[in-house]
C-alpha atoms as a PDB file:
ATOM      1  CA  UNK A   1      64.325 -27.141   8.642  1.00  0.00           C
ATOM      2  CA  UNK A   2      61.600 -24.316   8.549  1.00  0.00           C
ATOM      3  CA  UNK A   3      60.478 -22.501  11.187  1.00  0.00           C
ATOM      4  CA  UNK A   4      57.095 -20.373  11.807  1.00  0.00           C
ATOM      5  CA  UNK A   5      57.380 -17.089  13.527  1.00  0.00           C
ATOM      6  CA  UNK A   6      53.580 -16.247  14.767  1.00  0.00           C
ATOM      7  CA  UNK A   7      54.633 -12.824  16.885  1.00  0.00           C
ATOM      8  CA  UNK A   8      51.607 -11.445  16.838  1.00  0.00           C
ATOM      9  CA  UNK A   9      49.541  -9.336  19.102  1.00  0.00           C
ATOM     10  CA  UNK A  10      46.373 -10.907  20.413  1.00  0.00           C
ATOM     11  CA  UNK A  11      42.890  -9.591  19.494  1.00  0.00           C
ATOM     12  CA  UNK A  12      39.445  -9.561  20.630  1.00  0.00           C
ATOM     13  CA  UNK A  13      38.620 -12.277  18.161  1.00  0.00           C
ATOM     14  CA  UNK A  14      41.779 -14.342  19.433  1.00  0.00           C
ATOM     15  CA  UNK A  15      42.804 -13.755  22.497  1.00  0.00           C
ATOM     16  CA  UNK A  16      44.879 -16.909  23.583  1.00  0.00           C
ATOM     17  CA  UNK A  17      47.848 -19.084  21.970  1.00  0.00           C
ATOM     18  CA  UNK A  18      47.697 -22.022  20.740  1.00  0.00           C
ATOM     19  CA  UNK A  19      50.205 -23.967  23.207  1.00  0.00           C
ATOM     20  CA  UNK A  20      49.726 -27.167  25.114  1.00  0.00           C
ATOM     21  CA  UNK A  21      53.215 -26.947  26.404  1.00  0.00           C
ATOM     22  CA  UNK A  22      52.507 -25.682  30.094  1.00  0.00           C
ATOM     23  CA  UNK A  23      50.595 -28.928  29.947  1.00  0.00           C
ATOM     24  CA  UNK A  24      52.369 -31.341  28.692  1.00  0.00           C
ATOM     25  CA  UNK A  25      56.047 -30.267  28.633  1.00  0.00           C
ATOM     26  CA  UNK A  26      58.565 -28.701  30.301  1.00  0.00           C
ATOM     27  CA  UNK A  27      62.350 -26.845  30.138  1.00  0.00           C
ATOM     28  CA  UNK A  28      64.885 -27.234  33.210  1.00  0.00           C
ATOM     29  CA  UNK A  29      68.292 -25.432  32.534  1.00  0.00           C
ATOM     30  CA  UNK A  30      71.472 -27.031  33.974  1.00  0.00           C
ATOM     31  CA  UNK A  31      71.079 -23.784  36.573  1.00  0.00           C
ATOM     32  CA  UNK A  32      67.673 -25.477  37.665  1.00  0.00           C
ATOM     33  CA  UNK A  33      65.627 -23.211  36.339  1.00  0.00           C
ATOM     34  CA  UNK A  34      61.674 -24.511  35.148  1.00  0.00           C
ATOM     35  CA  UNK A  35      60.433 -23.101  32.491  1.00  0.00           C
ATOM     36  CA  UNK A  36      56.989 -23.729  30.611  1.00  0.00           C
ATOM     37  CA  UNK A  37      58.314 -23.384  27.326  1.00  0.00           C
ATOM     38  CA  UNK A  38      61.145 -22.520  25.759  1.00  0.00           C
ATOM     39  CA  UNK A  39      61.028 -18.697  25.013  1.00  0.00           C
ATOM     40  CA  UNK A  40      59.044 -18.361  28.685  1.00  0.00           C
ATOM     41  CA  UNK A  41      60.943 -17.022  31.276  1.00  0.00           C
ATOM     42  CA  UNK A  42      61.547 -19.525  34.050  1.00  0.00           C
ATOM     43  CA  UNK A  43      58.239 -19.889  37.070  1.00  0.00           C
ATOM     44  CA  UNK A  44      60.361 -21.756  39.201  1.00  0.00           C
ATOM     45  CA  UNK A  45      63.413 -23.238  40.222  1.00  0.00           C
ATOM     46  CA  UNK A  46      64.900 -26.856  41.623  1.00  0.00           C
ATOM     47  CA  UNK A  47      66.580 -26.848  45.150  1.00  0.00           C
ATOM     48  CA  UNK A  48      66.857 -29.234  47.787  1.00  0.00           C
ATOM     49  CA  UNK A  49      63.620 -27.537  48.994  1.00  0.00           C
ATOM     50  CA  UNK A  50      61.985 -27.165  45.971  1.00  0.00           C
ATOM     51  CA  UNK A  51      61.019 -29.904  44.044  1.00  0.00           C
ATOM     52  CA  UNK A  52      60.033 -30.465  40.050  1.00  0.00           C
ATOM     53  CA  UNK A  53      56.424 -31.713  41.611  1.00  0.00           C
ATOM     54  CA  UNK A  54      56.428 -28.290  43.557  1.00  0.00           C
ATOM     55  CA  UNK A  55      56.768 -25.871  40.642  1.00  0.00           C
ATOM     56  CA  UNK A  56      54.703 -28.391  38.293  1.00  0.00           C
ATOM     57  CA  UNK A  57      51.715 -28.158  40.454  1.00  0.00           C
ATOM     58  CA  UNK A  58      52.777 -24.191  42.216  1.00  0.00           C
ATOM     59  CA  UNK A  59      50.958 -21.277  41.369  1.00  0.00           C
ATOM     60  CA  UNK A  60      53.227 -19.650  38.551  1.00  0.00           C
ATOM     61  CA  UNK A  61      52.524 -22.495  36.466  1.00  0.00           C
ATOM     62  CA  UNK A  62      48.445 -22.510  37.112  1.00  0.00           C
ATOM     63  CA  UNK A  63      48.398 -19.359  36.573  1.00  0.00           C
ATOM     64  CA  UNK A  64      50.048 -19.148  33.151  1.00  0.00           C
ATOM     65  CA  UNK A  65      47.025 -21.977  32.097  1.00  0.00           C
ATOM     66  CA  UNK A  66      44.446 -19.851  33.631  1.00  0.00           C
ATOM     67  CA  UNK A  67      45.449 -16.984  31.573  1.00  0.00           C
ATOM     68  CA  UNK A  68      46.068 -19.421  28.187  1.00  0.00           C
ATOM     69  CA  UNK A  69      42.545 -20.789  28.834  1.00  0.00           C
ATOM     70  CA  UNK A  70      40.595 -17.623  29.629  1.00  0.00           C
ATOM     71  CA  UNK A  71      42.726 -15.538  26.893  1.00  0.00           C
ATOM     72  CA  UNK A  72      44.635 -13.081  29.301  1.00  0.00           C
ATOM     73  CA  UNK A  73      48.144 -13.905  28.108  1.00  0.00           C
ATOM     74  CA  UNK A  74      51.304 -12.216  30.445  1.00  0.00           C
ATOM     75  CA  UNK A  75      53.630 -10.145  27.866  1.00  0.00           C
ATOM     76  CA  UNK A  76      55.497 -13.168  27.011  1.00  0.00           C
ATOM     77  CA  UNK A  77      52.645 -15.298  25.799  1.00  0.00           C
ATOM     78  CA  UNK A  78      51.383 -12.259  24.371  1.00  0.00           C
ATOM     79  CA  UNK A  79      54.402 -11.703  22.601  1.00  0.00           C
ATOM     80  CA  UNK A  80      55.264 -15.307  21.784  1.00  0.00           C
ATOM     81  CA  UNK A  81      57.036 -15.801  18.239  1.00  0.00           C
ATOM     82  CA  UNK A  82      56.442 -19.501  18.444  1.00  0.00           C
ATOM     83  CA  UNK A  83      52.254 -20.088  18.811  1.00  0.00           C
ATOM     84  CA  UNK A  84      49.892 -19.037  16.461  1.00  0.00           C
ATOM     85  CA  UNK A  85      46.804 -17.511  18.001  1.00  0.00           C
ATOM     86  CA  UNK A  86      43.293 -18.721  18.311  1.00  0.00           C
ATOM     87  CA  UNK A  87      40.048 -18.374  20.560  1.00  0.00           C
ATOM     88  CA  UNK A  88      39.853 -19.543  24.002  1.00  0.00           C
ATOM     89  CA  UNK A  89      37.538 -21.939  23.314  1.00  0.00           C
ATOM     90  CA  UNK A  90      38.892 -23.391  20.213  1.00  0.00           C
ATOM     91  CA  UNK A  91      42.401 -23.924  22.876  1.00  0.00           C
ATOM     92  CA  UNK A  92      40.038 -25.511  25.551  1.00  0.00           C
ATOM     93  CA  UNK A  93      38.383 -28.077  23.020  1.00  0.00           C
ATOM     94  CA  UNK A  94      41.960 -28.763  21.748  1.00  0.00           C
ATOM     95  CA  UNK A  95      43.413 -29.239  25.440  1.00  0.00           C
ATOM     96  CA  UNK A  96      40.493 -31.200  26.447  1.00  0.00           C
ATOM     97  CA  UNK A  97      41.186 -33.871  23.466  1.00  0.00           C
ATOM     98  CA  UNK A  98      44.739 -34.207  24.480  1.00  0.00           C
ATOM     99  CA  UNK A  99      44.105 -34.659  27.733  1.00  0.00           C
ATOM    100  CA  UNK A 100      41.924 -36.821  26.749  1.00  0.00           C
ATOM    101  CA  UNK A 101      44.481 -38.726  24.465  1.00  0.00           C
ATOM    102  CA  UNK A 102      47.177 -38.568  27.431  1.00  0.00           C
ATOM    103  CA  UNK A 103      44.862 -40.795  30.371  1.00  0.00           C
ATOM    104  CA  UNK A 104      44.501 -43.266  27.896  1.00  0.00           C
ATOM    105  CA  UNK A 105      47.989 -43.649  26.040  1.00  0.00           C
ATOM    106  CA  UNK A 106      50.260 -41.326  27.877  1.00  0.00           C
ATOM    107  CA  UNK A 107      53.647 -42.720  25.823  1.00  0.00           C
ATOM    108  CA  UNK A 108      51.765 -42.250  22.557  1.00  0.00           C
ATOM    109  CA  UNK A 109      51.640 -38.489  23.316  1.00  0.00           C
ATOM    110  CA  UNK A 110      55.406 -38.391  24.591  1.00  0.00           C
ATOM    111  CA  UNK A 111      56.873 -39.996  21.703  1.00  0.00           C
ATOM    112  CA  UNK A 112      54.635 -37.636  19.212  1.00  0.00           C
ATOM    113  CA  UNK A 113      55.884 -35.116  20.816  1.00  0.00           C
ATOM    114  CA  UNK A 114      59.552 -36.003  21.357  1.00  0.00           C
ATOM    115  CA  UNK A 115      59.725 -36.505  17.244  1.00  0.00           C
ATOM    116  CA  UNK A 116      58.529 -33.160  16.554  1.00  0.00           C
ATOM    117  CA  UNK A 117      61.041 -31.969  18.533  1.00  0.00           C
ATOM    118  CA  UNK A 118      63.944 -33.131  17.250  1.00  0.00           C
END
């Protein structure tokens, strides 16, 4: 198994990452922590308070796609090792499609992406 390393700083040119995961995935630890993404630190976390919907549709997690679709990454997306860069809108055309894709065959789009996971 290979492995692409894309730690690279953003640019004028391309500003933003090239990650659907805030969208379409996400990481709970057995502590309960939420996480976007795997090497994200975690915007949330699970209580008898707080639930999965909470954090999934809370203001960390908004935020983070605000700043992957306008190209204002925090240090961590900046800084990510695991998404290559791109322009913002090159990432919004690309988001819109599997959005797109997801309304109209949402287990299509889990099991493609539950294979290239493993």
């Amino acid at each position: 198994m290979s492995f692409k390393f894309y730690a690279v700083t953003p640019s004028s040119e391309k500003s933003t990452r090239d990650c659907l995961d805030p969208w379409f995935m996400i990481y709970v630890t057995a502590d309960g922590s939420v996480k976007p993404c795997c090497p994200h630190s975690a915007i949330g976390a699970l209580s008898h308070d707080v639930s999965l919907s909470d954090i999934l549709d809370g203001p960390s997690i908004r935020e983070l796609r605000r700043r992957l679709l306008e190209g204002e990454l925090d240090a961590e997306c900046a800084s990510c090792p695991t998404r290559s860069l791109t322009t913002p809108e090159a990432f919004r055309r690309k988001l819109r499609i599997h959005l797109a894709r997801a309304r109209h065959h949402p287990a299509t789009i889990q099991s493609k992406q539950s294979s290239k996971s493993l």
